[in-house]
N, C-alpha and C. Protein backbone atom coordinates (compact mmCIF):
# COMPACT_ATOMS: atom_id res chain seq x y z
N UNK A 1 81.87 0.19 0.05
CA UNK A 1 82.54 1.48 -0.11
C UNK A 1 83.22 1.52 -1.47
N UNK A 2 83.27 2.60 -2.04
CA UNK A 2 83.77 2.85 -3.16
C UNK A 2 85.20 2.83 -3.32
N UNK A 3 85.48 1.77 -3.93
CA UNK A 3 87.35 1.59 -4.42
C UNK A 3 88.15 2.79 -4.10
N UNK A 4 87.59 3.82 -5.14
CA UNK A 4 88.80 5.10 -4.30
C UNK A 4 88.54 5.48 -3.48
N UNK A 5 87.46 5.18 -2.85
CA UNK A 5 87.70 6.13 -1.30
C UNK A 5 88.41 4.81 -0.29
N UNK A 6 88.29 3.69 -1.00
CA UNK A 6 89.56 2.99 -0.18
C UNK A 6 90.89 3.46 -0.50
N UNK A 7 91.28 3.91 -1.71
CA UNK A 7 92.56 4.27 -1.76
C UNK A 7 92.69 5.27 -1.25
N UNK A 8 92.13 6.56 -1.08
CA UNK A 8 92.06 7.36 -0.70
C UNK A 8 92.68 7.38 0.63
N UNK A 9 91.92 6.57 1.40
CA UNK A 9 91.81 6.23 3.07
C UNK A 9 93.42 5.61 3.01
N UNK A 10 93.36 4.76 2.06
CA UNK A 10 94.86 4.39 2.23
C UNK A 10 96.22 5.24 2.18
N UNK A 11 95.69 5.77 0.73
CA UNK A 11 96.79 6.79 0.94
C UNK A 11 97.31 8.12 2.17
N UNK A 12 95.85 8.21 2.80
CA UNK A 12 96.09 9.17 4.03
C UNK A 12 97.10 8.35 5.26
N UNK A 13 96.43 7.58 5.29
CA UNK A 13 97.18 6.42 5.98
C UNK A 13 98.74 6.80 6.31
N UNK A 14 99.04 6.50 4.29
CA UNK A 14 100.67 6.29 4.09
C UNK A 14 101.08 7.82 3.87
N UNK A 15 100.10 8.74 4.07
CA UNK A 15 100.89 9.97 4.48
C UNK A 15 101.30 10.42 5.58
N UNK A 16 100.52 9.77 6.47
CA UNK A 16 100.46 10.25 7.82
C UNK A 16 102.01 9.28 7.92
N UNK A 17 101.84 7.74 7.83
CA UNK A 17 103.29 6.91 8.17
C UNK A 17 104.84 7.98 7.86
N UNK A 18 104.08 8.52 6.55
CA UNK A 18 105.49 8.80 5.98
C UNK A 18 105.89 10.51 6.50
N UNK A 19 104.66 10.61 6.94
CA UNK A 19 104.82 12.33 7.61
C UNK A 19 106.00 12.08 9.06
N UNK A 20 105.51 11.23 9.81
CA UNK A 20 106.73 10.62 10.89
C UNK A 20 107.41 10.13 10.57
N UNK A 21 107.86 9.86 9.38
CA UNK A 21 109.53 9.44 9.09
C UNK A 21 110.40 10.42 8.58
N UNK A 22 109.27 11.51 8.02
CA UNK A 22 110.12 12.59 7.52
C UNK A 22 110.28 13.40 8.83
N UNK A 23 109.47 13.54 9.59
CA UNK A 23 109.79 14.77 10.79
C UNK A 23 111.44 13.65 11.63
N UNK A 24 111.07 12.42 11.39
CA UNK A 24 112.12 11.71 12.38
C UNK A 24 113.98 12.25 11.82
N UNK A 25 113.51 12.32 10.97
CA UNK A 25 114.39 12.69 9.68
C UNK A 25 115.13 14.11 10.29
N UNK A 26 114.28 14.82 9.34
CA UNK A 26 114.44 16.35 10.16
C UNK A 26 114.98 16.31 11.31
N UNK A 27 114.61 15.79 12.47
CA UNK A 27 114.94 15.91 14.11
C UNK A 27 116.59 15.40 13.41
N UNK A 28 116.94 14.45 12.84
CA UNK A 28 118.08 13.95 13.27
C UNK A 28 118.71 14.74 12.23
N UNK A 29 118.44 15.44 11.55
CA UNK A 29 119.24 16.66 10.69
C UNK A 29 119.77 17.82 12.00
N UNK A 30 118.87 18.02 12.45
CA UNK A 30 118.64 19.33 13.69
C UNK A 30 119.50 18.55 14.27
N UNK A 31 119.59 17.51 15.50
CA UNK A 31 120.92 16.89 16.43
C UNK A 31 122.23 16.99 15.84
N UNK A 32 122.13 16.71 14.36
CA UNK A 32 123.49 16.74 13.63
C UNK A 32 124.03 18.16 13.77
N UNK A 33 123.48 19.00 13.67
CA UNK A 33 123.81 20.54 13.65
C UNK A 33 123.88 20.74 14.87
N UNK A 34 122.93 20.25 16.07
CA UNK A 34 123.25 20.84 17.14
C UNK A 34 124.48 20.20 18.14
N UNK A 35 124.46 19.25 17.47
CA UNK A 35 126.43 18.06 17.85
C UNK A 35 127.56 18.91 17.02
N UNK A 36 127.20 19.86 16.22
CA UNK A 36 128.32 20.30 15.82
C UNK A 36 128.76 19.30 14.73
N UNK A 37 128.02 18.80 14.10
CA UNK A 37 128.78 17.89 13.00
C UNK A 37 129.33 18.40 11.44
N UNK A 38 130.20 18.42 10.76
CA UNK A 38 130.53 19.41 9.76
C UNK A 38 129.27 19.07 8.64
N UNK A 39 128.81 20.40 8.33
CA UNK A 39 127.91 20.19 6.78
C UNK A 39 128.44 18.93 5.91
N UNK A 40 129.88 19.07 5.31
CA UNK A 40 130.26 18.52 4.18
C UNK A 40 131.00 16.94 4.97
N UNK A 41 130.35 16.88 6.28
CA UNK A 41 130.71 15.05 6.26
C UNK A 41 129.74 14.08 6.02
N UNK A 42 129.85 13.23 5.73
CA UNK A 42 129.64 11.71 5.34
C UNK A 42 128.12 11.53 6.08
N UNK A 43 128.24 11.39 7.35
CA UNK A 43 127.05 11.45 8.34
C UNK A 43 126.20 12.61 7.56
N UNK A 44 126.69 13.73 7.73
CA UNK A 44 125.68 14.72 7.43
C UNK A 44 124.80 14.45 6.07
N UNK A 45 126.12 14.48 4.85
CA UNK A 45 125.32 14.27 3.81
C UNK A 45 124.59 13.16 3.37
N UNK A 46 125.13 11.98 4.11
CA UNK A 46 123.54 10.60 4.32
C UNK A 46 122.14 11.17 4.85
N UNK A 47 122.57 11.48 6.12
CA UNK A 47 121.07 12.11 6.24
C UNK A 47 120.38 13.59 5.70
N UNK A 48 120.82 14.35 5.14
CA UNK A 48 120.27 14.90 4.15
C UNK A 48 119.84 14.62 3.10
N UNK A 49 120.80 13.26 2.50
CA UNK A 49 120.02 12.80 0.84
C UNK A 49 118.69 12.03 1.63
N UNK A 50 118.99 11.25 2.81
CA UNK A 50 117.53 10.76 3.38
C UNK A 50 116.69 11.59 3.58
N UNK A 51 116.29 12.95 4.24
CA UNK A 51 115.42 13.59 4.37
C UNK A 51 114.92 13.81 2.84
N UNK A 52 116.21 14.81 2.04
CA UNK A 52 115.48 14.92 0.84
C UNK A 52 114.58 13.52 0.11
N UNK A 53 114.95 12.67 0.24
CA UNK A 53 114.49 11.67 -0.53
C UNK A 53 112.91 11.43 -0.22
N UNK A 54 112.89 11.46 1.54
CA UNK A 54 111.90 11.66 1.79
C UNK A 54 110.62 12.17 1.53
N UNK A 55 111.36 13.45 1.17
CA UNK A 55 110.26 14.81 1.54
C UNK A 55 110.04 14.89 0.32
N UNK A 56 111.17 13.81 -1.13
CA UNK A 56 110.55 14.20 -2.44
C UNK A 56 109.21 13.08 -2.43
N UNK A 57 109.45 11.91 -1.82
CA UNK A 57 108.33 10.53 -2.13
C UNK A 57 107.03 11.05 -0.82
N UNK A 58 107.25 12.42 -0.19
CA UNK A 58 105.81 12.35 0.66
C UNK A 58 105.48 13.95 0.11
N UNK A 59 105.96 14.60 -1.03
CA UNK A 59 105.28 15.43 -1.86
C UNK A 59 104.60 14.57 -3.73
N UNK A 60 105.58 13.95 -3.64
CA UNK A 60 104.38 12.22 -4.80
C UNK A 60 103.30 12.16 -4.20
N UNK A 61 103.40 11.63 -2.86
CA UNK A 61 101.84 10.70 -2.31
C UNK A 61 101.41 12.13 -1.90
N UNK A 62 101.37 13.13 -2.10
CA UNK A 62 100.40 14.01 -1.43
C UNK A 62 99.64 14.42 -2.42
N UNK A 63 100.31 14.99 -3.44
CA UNK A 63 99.84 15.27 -4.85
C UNK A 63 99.01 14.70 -5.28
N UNK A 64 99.21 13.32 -5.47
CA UNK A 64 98.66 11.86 -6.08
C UNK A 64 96.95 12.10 -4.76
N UNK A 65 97.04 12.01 -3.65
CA UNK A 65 96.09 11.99 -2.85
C UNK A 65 95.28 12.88 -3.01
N UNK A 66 95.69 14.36 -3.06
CA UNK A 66 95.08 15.41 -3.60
C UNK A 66 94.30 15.32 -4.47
N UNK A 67 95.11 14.84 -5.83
CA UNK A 67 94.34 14.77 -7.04
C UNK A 67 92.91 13.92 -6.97
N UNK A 68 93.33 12.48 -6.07
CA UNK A 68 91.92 11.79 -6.11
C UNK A 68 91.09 11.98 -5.61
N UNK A 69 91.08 13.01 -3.92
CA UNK A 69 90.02 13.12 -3.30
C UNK A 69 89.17 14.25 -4.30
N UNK A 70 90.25 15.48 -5.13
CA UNK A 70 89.52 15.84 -6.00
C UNK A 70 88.69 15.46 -6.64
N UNK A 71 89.16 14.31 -7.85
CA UNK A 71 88.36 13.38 -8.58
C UNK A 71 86.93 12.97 -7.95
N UNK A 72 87.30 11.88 -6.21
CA UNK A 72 86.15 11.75 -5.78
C UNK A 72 84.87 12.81 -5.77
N UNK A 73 85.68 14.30 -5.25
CA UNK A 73 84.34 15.06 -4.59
C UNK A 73 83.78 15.43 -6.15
N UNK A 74 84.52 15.42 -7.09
CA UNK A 74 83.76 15.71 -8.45
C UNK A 74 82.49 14.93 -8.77
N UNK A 75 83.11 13.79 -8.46
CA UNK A 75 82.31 12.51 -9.10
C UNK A 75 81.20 12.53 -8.04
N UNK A 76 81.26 13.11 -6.62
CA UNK A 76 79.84 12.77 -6.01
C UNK A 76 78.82 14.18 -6.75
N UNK A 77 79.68 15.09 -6.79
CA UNK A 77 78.77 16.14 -7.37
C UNK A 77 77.78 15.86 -8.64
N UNK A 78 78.19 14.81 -9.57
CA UNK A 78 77.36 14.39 -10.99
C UNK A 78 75.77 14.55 -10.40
């Protein structure tokens, strides 16, 4: 099999891993709000810089994945 379509495969992989850490994320943003916890406390704003952080490193690997399966389907077209 062709190298990038191993990365490829891989990277779907580590999107999918990282797609359930970000929804896990989210959920525990949503409990925080629905416990009534204040926006501007400590708790809250940890797990918000975590989601964001998240959702910035699983819009990287999506991009990045995008771009190569592009590349691939180019390259079978030659």
């Amino acid at each position: 099999m062709d190298y990038r379509k191993d990365l490829l495969l891989a990277s779907a992989a580590r999107l999918y891993s990282m797609g359930v850490d970000l929804e896990a994320a989210r959920a525990k943003l949503k409990e925080l709000v629905e416990r009534g916890v204040p926006y501007d406390s400590d708790e809250m704003k940890e797990a918000y810089q975590d989601f964001k952080e998240l959702d910035r490193q699983w819009k990287v690997l999506e991009q990045q994945h995008q771009e190569l399966r592009d590349e691939i389907v180019k390259g079978g077209q030659s």
